[in-house]
PDB file of N, CA and C in Angstrom:
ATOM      1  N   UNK A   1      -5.664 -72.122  29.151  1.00  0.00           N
ATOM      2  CA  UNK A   1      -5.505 -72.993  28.007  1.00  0.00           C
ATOM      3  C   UNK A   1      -6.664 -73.981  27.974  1.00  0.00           C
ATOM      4  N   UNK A   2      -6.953 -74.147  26.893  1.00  0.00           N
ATOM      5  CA  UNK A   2      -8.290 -75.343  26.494  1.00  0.00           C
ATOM      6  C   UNK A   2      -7.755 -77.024  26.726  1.00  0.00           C
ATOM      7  N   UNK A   3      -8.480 -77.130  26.611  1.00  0.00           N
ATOM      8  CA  UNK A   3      -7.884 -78.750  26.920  1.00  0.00           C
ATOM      9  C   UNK A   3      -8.640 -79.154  25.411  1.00  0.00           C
ATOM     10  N   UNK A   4      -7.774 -79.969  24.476  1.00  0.00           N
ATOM     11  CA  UNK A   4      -8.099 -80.760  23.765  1.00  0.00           C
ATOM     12  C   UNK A   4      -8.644 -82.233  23.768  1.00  0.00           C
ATOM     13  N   UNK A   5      -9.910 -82.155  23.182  1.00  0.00           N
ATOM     14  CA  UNK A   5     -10.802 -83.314  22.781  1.00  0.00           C
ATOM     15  C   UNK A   5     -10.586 -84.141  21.462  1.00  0.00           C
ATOM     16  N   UNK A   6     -10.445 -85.194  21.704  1.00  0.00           N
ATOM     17  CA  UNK A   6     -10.491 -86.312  20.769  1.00  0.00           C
ATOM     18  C   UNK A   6     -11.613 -85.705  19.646  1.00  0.00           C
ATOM     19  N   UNK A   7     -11.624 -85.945  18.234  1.00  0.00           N
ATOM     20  CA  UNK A   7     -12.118 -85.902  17.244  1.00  0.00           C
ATOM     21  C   UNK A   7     -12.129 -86.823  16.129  1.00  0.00           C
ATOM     22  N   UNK A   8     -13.225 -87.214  15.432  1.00  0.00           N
ATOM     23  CA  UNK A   8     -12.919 -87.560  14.302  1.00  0.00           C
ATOM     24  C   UNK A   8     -12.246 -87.079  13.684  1.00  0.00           C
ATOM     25  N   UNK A   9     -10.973 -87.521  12.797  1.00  0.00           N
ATOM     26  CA  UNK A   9     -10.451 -86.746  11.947  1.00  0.00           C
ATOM     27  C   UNK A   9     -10.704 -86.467  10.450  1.00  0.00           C
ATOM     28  N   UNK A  10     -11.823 -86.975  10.363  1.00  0.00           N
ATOM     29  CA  UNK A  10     -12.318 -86.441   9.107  1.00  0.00           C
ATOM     30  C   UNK A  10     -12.615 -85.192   9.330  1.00  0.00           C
ATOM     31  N   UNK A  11     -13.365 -84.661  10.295  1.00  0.00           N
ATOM     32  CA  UNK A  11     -14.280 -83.680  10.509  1.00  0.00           C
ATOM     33  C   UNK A  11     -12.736 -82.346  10.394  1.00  0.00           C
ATOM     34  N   UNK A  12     -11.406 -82.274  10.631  1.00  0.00           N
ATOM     35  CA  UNK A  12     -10.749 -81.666  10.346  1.00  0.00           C
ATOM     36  C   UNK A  12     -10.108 -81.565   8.897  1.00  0.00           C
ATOM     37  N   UNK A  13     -10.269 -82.511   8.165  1.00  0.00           N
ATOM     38  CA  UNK A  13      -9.470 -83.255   6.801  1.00  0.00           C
ATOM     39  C   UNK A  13      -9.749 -81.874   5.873  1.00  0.00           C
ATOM     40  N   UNK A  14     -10.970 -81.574   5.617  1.00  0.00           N
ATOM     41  CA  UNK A  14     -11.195 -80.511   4.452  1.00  0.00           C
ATOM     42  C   UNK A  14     -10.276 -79.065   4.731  1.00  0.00           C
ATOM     43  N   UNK A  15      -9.810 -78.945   6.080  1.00  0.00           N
ATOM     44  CA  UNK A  15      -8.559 -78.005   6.408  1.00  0.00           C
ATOM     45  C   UNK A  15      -7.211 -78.017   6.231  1.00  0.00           C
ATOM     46  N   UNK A  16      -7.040 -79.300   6.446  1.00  0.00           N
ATOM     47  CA  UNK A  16      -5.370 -79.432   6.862  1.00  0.00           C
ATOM     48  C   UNK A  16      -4.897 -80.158   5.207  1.00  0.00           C
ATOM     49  N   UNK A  17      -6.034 -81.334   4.525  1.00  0.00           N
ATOM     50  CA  UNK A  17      -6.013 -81.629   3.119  1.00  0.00           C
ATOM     51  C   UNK A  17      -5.014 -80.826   2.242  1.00  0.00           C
ATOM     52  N   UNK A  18      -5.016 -79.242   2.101  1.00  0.00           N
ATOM     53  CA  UNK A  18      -4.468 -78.370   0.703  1.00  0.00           C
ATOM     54  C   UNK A  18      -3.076 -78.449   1.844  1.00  0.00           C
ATOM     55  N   UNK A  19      -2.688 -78.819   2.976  1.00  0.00           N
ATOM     56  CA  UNK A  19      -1.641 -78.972   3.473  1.00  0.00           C
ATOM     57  C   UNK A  19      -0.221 -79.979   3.232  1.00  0.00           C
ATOM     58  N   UNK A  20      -1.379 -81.238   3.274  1.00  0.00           N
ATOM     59  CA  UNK A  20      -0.582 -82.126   3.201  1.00  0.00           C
ATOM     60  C   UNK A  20      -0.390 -82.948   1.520  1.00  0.00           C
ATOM     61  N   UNK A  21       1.326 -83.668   2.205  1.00  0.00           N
ATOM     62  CA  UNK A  21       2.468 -83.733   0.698  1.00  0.00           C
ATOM     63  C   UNK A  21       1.767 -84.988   0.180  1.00  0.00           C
ATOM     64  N   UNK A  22       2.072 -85.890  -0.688  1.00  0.00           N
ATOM     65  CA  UNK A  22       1.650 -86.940  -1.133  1.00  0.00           C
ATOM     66  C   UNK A  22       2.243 -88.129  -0.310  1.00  0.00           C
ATOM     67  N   UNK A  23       1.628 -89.265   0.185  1.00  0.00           N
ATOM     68  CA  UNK A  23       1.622 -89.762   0.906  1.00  0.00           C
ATOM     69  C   UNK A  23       1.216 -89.834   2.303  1.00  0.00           C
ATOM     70  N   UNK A  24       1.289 -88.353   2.918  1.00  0.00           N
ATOM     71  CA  UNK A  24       1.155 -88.028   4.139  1.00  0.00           C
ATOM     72  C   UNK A  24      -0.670 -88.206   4.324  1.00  0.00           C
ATOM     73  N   UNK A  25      -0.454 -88.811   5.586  1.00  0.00           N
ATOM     74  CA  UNK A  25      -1.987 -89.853   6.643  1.00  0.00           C
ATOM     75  C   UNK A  25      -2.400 -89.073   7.607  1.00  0.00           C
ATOM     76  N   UNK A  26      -3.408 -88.249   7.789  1.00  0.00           N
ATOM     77  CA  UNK A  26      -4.154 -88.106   9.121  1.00  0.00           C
ATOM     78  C   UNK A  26      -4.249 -88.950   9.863  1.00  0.00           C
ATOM     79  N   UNK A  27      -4.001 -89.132  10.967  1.00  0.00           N
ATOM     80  CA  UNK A  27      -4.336 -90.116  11.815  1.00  0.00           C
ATOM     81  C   UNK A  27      -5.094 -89.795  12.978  1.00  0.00           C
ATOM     82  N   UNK A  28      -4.366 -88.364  13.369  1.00  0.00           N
ATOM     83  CA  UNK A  28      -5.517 -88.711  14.605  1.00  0.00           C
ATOM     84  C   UNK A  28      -5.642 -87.357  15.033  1.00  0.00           C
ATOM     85  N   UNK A  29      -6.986 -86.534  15.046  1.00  0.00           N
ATOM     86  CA  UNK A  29      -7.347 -85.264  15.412  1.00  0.00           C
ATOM     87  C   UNK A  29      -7.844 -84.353  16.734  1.00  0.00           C
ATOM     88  N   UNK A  30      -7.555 -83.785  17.131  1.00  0.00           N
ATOM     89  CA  UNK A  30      -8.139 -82.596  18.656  1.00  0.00           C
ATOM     90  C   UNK A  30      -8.626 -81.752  18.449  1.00  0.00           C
ATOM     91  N   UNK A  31      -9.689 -80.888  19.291  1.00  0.00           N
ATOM     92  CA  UNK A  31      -9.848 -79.570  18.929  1.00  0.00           C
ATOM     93  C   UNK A  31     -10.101 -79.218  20.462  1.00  0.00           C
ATOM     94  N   UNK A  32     -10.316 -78.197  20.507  1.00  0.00           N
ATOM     95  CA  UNK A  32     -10.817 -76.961  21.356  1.00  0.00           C
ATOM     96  C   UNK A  32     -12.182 -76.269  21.078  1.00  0.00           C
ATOM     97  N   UNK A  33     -12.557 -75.324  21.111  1.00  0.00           N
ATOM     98  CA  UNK A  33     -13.708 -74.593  21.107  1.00  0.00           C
ATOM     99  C   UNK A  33     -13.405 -74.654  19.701  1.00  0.00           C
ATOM    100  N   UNK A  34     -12.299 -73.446  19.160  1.00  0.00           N
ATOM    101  CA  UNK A  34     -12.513 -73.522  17.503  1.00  0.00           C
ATOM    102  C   UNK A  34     -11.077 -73.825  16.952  1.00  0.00           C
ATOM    103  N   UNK A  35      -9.939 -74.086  17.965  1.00  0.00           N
ATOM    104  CA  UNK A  35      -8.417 -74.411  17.479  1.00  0.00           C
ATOM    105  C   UNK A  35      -8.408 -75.698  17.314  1.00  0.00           C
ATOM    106  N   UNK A  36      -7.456 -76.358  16.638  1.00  0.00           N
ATOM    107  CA  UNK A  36      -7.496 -77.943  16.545  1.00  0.00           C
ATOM    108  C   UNK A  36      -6.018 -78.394  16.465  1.00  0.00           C
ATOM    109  N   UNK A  37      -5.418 -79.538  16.658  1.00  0.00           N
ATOM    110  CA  UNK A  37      -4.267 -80.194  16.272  1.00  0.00           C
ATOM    111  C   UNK A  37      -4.390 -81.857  15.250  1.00  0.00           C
ATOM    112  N   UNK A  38      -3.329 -82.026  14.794  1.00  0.00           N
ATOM    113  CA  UNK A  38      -3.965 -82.967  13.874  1.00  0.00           C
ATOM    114  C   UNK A  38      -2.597 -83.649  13.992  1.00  0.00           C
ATOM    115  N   UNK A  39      -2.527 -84.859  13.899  1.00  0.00           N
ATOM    116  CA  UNK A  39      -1.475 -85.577  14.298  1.00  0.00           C
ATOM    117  C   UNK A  39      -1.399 -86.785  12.550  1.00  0.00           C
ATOM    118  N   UNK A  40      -0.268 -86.258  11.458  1.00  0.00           N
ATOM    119  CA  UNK A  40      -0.357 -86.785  10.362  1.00  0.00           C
ATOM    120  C   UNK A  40       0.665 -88.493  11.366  1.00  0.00           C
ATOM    121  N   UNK A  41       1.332 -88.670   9.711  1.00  0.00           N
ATOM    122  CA  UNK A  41       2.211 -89.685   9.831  1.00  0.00           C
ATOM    123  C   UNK A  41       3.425 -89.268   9.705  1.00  0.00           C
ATOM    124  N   UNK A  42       3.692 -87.856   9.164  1.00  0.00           N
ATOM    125  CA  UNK A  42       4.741 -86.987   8.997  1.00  0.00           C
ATOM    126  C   UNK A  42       5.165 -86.160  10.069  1.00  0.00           C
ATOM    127  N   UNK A  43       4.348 -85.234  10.550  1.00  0.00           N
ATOM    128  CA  UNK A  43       3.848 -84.315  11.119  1.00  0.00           C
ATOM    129  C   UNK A  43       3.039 -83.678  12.494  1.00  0.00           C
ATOM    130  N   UNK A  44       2.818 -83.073  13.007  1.00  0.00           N
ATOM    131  CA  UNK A  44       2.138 -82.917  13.901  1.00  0.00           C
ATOM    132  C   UNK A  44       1.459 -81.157  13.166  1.00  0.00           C
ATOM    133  N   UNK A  45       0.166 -81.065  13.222  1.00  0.00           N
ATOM    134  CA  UNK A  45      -0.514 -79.565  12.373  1.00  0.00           C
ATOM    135  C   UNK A  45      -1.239 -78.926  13.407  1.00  0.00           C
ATOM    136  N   UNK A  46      -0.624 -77.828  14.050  1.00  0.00           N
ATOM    137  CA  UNK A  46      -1.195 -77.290  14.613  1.00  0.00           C
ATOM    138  C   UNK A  46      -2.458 -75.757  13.890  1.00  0.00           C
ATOM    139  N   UNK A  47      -3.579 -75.754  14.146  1.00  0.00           N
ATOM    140  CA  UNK A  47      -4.415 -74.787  13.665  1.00  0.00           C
ATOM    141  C   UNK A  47      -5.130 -73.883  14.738  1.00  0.00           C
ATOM    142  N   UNK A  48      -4.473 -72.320  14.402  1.00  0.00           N
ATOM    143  CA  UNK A  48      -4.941 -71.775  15.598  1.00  0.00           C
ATOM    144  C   UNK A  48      -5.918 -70.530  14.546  1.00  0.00           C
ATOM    145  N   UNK A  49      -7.308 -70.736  14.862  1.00  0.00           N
ATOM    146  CA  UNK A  49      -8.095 -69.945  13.816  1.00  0.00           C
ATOM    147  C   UNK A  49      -8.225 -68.515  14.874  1.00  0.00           C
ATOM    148  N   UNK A  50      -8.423 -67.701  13.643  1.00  0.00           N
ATOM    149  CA  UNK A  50      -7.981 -66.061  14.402  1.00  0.00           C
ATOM    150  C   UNK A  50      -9.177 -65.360  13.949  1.00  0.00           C
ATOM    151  N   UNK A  51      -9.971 -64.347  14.597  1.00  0.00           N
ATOM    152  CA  UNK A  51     -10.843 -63.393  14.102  1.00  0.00           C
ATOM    153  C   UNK A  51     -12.041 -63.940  14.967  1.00  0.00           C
ATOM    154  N   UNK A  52     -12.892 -62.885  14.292  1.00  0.00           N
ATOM    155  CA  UNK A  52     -14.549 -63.706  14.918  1.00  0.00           C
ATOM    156  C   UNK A  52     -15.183 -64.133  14.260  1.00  0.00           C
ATOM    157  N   UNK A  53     -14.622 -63.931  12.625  1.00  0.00           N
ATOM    158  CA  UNK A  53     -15.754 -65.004  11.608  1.00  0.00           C
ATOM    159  C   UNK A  53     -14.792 -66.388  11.302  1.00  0.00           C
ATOM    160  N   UNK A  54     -13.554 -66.425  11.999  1.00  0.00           N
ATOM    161  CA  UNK A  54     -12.720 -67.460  12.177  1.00  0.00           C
ATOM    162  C   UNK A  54     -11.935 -67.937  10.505  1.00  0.00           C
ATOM    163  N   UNK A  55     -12.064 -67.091   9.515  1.00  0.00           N
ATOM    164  CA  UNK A  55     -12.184 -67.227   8.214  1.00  0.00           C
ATOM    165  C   UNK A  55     -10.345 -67.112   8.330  1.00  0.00           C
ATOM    166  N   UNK A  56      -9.201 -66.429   8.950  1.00  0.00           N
ATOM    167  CA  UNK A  56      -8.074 -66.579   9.108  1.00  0.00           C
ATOM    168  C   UNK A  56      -7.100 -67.655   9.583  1.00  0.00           C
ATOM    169  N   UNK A  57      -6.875 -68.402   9.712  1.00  0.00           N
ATOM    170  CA  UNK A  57      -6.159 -69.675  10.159  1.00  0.00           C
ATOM    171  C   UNK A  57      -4.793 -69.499  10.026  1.00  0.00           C
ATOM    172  N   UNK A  58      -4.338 -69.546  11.167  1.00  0.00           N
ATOM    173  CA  UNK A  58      -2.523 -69.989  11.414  1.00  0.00           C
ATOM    174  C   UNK A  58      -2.322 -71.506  11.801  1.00  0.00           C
ATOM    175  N   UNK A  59      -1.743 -71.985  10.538  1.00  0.00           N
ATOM    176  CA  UNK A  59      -1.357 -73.080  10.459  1.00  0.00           C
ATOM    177  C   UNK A  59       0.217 -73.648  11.062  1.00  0.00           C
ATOM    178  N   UNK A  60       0.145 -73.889  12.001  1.00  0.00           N
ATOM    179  CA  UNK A  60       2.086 -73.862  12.175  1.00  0.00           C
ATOM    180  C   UNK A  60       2.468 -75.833  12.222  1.00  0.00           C
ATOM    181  N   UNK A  61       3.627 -76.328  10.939  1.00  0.00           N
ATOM    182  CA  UNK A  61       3.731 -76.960  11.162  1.00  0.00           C
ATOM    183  C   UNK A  61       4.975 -78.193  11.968  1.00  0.00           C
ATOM    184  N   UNK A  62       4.861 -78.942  12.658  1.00  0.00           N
ATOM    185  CA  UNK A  62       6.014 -79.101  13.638  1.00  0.00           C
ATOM    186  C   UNK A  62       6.379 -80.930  13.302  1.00  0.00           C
ATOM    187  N   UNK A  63       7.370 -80.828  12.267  1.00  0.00           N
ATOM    188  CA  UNK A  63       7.836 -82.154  11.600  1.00  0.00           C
ATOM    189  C   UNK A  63       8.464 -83.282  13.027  1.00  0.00           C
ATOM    190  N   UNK A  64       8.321 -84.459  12.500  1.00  0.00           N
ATOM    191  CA  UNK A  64       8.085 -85.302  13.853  1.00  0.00           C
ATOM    192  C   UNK A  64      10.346 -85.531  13.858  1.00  0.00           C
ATOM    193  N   UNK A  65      10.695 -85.547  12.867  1.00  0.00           N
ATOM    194  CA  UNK A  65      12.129 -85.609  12.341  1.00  0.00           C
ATOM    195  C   UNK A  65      12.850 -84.657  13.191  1.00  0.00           C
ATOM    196  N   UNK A  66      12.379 -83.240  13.795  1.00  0.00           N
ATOM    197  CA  UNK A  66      12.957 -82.450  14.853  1.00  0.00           C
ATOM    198  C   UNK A  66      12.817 -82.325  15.921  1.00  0.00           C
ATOM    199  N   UNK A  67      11.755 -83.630  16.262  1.00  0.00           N
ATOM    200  CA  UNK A  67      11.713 -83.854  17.822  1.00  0.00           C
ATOM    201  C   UNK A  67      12.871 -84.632  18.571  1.00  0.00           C
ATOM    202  N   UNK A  68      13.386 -84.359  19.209  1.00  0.00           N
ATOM    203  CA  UNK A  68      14.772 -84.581  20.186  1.00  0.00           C
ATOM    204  C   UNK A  68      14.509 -84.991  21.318  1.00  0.00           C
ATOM    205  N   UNK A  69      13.027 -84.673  21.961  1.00  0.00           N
ATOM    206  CA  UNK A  69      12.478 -85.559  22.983  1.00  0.00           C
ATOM    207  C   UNK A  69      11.621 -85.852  23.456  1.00  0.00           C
ATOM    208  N   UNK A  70      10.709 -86.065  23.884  1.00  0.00           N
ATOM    209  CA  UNK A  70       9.302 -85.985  24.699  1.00  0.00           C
ATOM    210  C   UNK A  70       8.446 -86.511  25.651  1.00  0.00           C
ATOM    211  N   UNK A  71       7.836 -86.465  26.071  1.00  0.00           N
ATOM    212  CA  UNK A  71       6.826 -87.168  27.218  1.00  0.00           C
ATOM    213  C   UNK A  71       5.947 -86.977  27.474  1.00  0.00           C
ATOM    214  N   UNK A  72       4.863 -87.990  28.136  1.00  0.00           N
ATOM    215  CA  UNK A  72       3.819 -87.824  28.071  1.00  0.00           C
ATOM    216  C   UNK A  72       3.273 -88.189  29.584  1.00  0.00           C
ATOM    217  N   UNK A  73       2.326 -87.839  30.395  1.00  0.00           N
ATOM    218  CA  UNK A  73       1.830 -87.347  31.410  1.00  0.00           C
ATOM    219  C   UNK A  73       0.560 -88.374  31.401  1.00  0.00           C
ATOM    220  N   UNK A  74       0.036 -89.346  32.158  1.00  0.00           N
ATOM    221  CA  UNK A  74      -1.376 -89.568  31.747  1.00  0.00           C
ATOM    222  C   UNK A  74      -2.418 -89.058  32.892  1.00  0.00           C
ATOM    223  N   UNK A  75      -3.670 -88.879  32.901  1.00  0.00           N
ATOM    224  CA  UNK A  75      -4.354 -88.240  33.778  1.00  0.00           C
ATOM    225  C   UNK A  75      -4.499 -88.732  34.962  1.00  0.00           C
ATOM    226  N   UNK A  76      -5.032 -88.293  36.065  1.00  0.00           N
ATOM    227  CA  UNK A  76      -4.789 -88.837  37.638  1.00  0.00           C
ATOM    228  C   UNK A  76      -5.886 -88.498  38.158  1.00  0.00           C
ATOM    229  N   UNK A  77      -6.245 -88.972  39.525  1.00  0.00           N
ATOM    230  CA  UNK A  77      -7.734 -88.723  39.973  1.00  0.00           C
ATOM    231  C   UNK A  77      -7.648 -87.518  40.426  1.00  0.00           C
ATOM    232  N   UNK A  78      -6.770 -86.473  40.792  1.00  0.00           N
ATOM    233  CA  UNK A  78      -6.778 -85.235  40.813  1.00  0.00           C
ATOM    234  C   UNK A  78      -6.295 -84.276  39.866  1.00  0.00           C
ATOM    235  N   UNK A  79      -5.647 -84.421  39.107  1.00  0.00           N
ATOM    236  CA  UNK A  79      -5.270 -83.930  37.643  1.00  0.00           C
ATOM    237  C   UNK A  79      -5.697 -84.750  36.605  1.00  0.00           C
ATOM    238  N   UNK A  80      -6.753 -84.493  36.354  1.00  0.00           N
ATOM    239  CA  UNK A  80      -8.149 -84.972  35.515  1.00  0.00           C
ATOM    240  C   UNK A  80      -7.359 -84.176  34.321  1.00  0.00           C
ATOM    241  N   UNK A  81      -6.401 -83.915  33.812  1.00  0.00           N
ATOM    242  CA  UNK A  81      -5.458 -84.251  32.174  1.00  0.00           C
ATOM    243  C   UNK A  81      -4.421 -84.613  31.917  1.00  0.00           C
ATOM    244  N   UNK A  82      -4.412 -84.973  30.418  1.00  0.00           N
ATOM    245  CA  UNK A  82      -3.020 -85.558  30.116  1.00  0.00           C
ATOM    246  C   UNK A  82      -2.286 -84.911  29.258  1.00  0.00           C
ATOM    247  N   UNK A  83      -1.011 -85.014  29.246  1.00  0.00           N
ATOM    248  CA  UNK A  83       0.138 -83.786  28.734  1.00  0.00           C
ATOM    249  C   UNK A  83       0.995 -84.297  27.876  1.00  0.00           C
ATOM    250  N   UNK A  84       0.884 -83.969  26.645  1.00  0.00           N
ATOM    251  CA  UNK A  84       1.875 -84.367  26.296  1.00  0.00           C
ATOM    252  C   UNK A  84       3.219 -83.155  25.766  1.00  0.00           C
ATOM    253  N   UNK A  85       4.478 -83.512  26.127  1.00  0.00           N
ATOM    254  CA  UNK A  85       5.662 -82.305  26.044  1.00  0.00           C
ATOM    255  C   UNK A  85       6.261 -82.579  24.630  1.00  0.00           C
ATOM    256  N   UNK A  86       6.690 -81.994  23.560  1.00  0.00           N
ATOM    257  CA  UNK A  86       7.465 -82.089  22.421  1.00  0.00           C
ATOM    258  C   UNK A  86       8.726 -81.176  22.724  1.00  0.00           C
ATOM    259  N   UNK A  87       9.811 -81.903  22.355  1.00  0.00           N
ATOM    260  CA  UNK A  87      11.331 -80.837  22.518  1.00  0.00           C
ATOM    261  C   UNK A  87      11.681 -81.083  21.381  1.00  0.00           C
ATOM    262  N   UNK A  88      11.821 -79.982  20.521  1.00  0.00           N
ATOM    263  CA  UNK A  88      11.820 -79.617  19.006  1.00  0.00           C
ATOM    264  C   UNK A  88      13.299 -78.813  18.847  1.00  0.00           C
ATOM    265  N   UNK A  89      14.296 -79.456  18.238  1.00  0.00           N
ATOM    266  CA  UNK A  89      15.383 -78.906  17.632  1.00  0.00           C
ATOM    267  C   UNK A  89      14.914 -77.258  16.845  1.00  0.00           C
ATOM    268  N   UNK A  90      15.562 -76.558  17.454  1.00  0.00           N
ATOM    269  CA  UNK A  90      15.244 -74.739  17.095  1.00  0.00           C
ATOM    270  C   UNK A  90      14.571 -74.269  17.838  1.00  0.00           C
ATOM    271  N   UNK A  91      13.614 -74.868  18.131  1.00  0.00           N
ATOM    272  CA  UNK A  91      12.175 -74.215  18.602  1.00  0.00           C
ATOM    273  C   UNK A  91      12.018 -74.328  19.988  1.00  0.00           C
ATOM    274  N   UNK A  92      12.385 -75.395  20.499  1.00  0.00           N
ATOM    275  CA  UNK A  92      12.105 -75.730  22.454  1.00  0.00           C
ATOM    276  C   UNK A  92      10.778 -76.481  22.648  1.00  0.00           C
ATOM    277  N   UNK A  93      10.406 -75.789  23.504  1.00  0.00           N
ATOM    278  CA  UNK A  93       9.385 -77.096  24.014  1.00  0.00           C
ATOM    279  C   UNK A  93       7.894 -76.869  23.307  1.00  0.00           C
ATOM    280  N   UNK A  94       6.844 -77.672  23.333  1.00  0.00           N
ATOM    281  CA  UNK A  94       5.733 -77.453  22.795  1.00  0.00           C
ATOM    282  C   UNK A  94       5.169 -78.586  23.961  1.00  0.00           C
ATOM    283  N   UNK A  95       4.065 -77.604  24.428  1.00  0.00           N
ATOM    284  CA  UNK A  95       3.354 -78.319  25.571  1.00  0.00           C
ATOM    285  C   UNK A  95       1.638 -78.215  24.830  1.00  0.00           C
ATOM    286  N   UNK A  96       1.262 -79.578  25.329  1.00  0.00           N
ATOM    287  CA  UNK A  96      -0.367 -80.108  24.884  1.00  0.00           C
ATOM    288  C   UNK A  96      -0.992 -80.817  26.017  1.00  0.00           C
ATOM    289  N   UNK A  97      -2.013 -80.182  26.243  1.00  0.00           N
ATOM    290  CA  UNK A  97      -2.802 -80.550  27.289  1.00  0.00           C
ATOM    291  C   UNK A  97      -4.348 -81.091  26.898  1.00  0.00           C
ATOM    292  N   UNK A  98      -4.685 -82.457  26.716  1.00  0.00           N
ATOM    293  CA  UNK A  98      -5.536 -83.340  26.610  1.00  0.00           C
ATOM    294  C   UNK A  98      -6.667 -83.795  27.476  1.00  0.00           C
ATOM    295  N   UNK A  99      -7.883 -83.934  27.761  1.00  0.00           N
ATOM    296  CA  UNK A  99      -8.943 -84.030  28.384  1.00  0.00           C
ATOM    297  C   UNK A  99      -8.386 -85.141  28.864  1.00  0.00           C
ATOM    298  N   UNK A 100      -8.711 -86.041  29.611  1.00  0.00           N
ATOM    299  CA  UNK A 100      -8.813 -87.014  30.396  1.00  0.00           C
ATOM    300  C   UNK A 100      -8.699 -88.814  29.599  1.00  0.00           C
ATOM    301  N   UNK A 101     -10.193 -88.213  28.272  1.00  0.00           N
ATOM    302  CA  UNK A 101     -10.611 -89.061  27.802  1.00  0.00           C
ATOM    303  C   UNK A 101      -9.650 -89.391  26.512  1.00  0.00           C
ATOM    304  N   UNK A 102      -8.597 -88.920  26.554  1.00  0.00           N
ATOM    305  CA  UNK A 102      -7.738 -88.662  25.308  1.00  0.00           C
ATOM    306  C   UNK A 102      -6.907 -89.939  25.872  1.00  0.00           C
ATOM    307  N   UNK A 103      -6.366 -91.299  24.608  1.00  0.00           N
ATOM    308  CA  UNK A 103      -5.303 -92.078  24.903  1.00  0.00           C
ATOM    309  C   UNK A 103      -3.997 -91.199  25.206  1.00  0.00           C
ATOM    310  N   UNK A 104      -3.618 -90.734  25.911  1.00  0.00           N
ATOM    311  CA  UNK A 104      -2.163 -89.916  25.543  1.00  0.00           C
ATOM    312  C   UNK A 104      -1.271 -91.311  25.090  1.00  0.00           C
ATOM    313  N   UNK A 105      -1.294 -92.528  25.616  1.00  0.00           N
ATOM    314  CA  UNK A 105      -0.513 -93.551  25.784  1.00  0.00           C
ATOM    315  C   UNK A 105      -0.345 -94.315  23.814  1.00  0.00           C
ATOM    316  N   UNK A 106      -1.518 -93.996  23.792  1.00  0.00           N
ATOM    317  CA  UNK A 106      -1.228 -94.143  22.033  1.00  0.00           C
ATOM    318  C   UNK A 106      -0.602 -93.292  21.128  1.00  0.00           C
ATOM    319  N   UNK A 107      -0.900 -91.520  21.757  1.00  0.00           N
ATOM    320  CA  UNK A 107      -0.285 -90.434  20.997  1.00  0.00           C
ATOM    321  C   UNK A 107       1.459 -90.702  21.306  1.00  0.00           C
ATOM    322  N   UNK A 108       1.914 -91.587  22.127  1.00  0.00           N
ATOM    323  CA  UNK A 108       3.327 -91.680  22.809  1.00  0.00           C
ATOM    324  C   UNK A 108       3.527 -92.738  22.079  1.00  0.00           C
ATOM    325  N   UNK A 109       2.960 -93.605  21.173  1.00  0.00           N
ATOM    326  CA  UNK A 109       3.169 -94.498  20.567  1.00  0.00           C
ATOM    327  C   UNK A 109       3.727 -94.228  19.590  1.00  0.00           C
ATOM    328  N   UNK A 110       2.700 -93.575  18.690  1.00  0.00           N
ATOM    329  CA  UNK A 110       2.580 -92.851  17.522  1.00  0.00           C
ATOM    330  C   UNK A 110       3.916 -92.287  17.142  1.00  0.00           C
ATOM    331  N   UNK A 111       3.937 -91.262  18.546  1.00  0.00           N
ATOM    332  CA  UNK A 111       5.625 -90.319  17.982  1.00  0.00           C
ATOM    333  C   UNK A 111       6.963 -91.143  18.393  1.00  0.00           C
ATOM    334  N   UNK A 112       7.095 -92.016  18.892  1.00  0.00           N
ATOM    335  CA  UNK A 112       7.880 -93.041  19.136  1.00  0.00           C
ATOM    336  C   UNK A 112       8.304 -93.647  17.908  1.00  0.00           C
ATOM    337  N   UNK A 113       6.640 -94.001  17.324  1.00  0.00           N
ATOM    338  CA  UNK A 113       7.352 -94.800  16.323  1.00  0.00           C
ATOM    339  C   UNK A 113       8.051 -94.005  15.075  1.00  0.00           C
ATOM    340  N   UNK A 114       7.607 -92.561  14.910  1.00  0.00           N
ATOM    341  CA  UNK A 114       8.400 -91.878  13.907  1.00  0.00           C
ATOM    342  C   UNK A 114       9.572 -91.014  14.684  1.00  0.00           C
ATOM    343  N   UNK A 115       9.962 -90.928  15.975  1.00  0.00           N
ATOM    344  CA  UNK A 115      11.439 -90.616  16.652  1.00  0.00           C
ATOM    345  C   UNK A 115      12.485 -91.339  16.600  1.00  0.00           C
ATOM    346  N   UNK A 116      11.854 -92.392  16.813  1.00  0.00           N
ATOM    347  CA  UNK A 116      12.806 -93.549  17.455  1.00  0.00           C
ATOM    348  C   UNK A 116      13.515 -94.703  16.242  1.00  0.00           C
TER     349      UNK A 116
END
C-alpha cells in the first residue's frame, strides 16, 4: 500500500468538482503515485484511477453520517506513519495510511467534528 501525501487541494478540485452537491467544501487532499483521497465537509472521496493512460477513475464515495467509529494512529520514531481507521455502518472498516508528514491529529478533528 502507498502511503498518502498531503496535497494542495486544488490540484485535485477539477476531478472530484462534477462530484460534489451544492454547498459541499474541499478541504483537505492526499495522493499516492496516481490515486488520491479528498476529504470534503460532507464526505470523504476516495479516487482510485485504473488503466495506463489513467483516463478511467473509480470514484467511491464514503459519507461522514455512516461513520460509527474511528481512530487515528500518529507516527512514531519507528513507525514513520500515521493511520487513520473509519468504521462505516454496511461497509466495515476503511483503513488509511499517511506519510509521517501528514497532521493525522487535524484529519481526527475534522471527522469528529462531523461524527460527533
Amino acid at each position: 500500500m502507498f502511503k498518502l501525501t498531503p496535497v494542495d487541494p486544488g490540484s485535485v478540485y477539477s476531478q472530484v468538482a462534477p462530484l460534489l452537491i451544492q454547498s459541499e467544501q474541499l478541504i483537505y487532499a492526499f495522493k499516492t503515485t496516481r490515486d488520491f483521497v479528498a476529504f470534503t465537509n460532507k464526505r470523504l472521496i476516495a479516487a482510485n484511477i485504473q488503466g495506463m493512460t489513467g483516463k478511467k477513475v473509480d470514484f467511491t464515495s464514503l459519507p461522514y453520517n455512516k461513520i460509527q467509529a474511528f481512530s487515528i494512529e500518529t507516527a512514531g520514531n519507528f513507525d514513520r506513519d500515521a493511520e487513520l481507521e473509519l468504521y462505516f455502518s454496511g461497509l466495515g472498516k476503511v483503513r488509511l495510511e499517511f506519510k509521517s508528514s501528514s497532521d493525522i491529529r487535524q484529519l481526527g478533528q475534522l471527522i469528529a467534528g462531523f461524527v460527533l
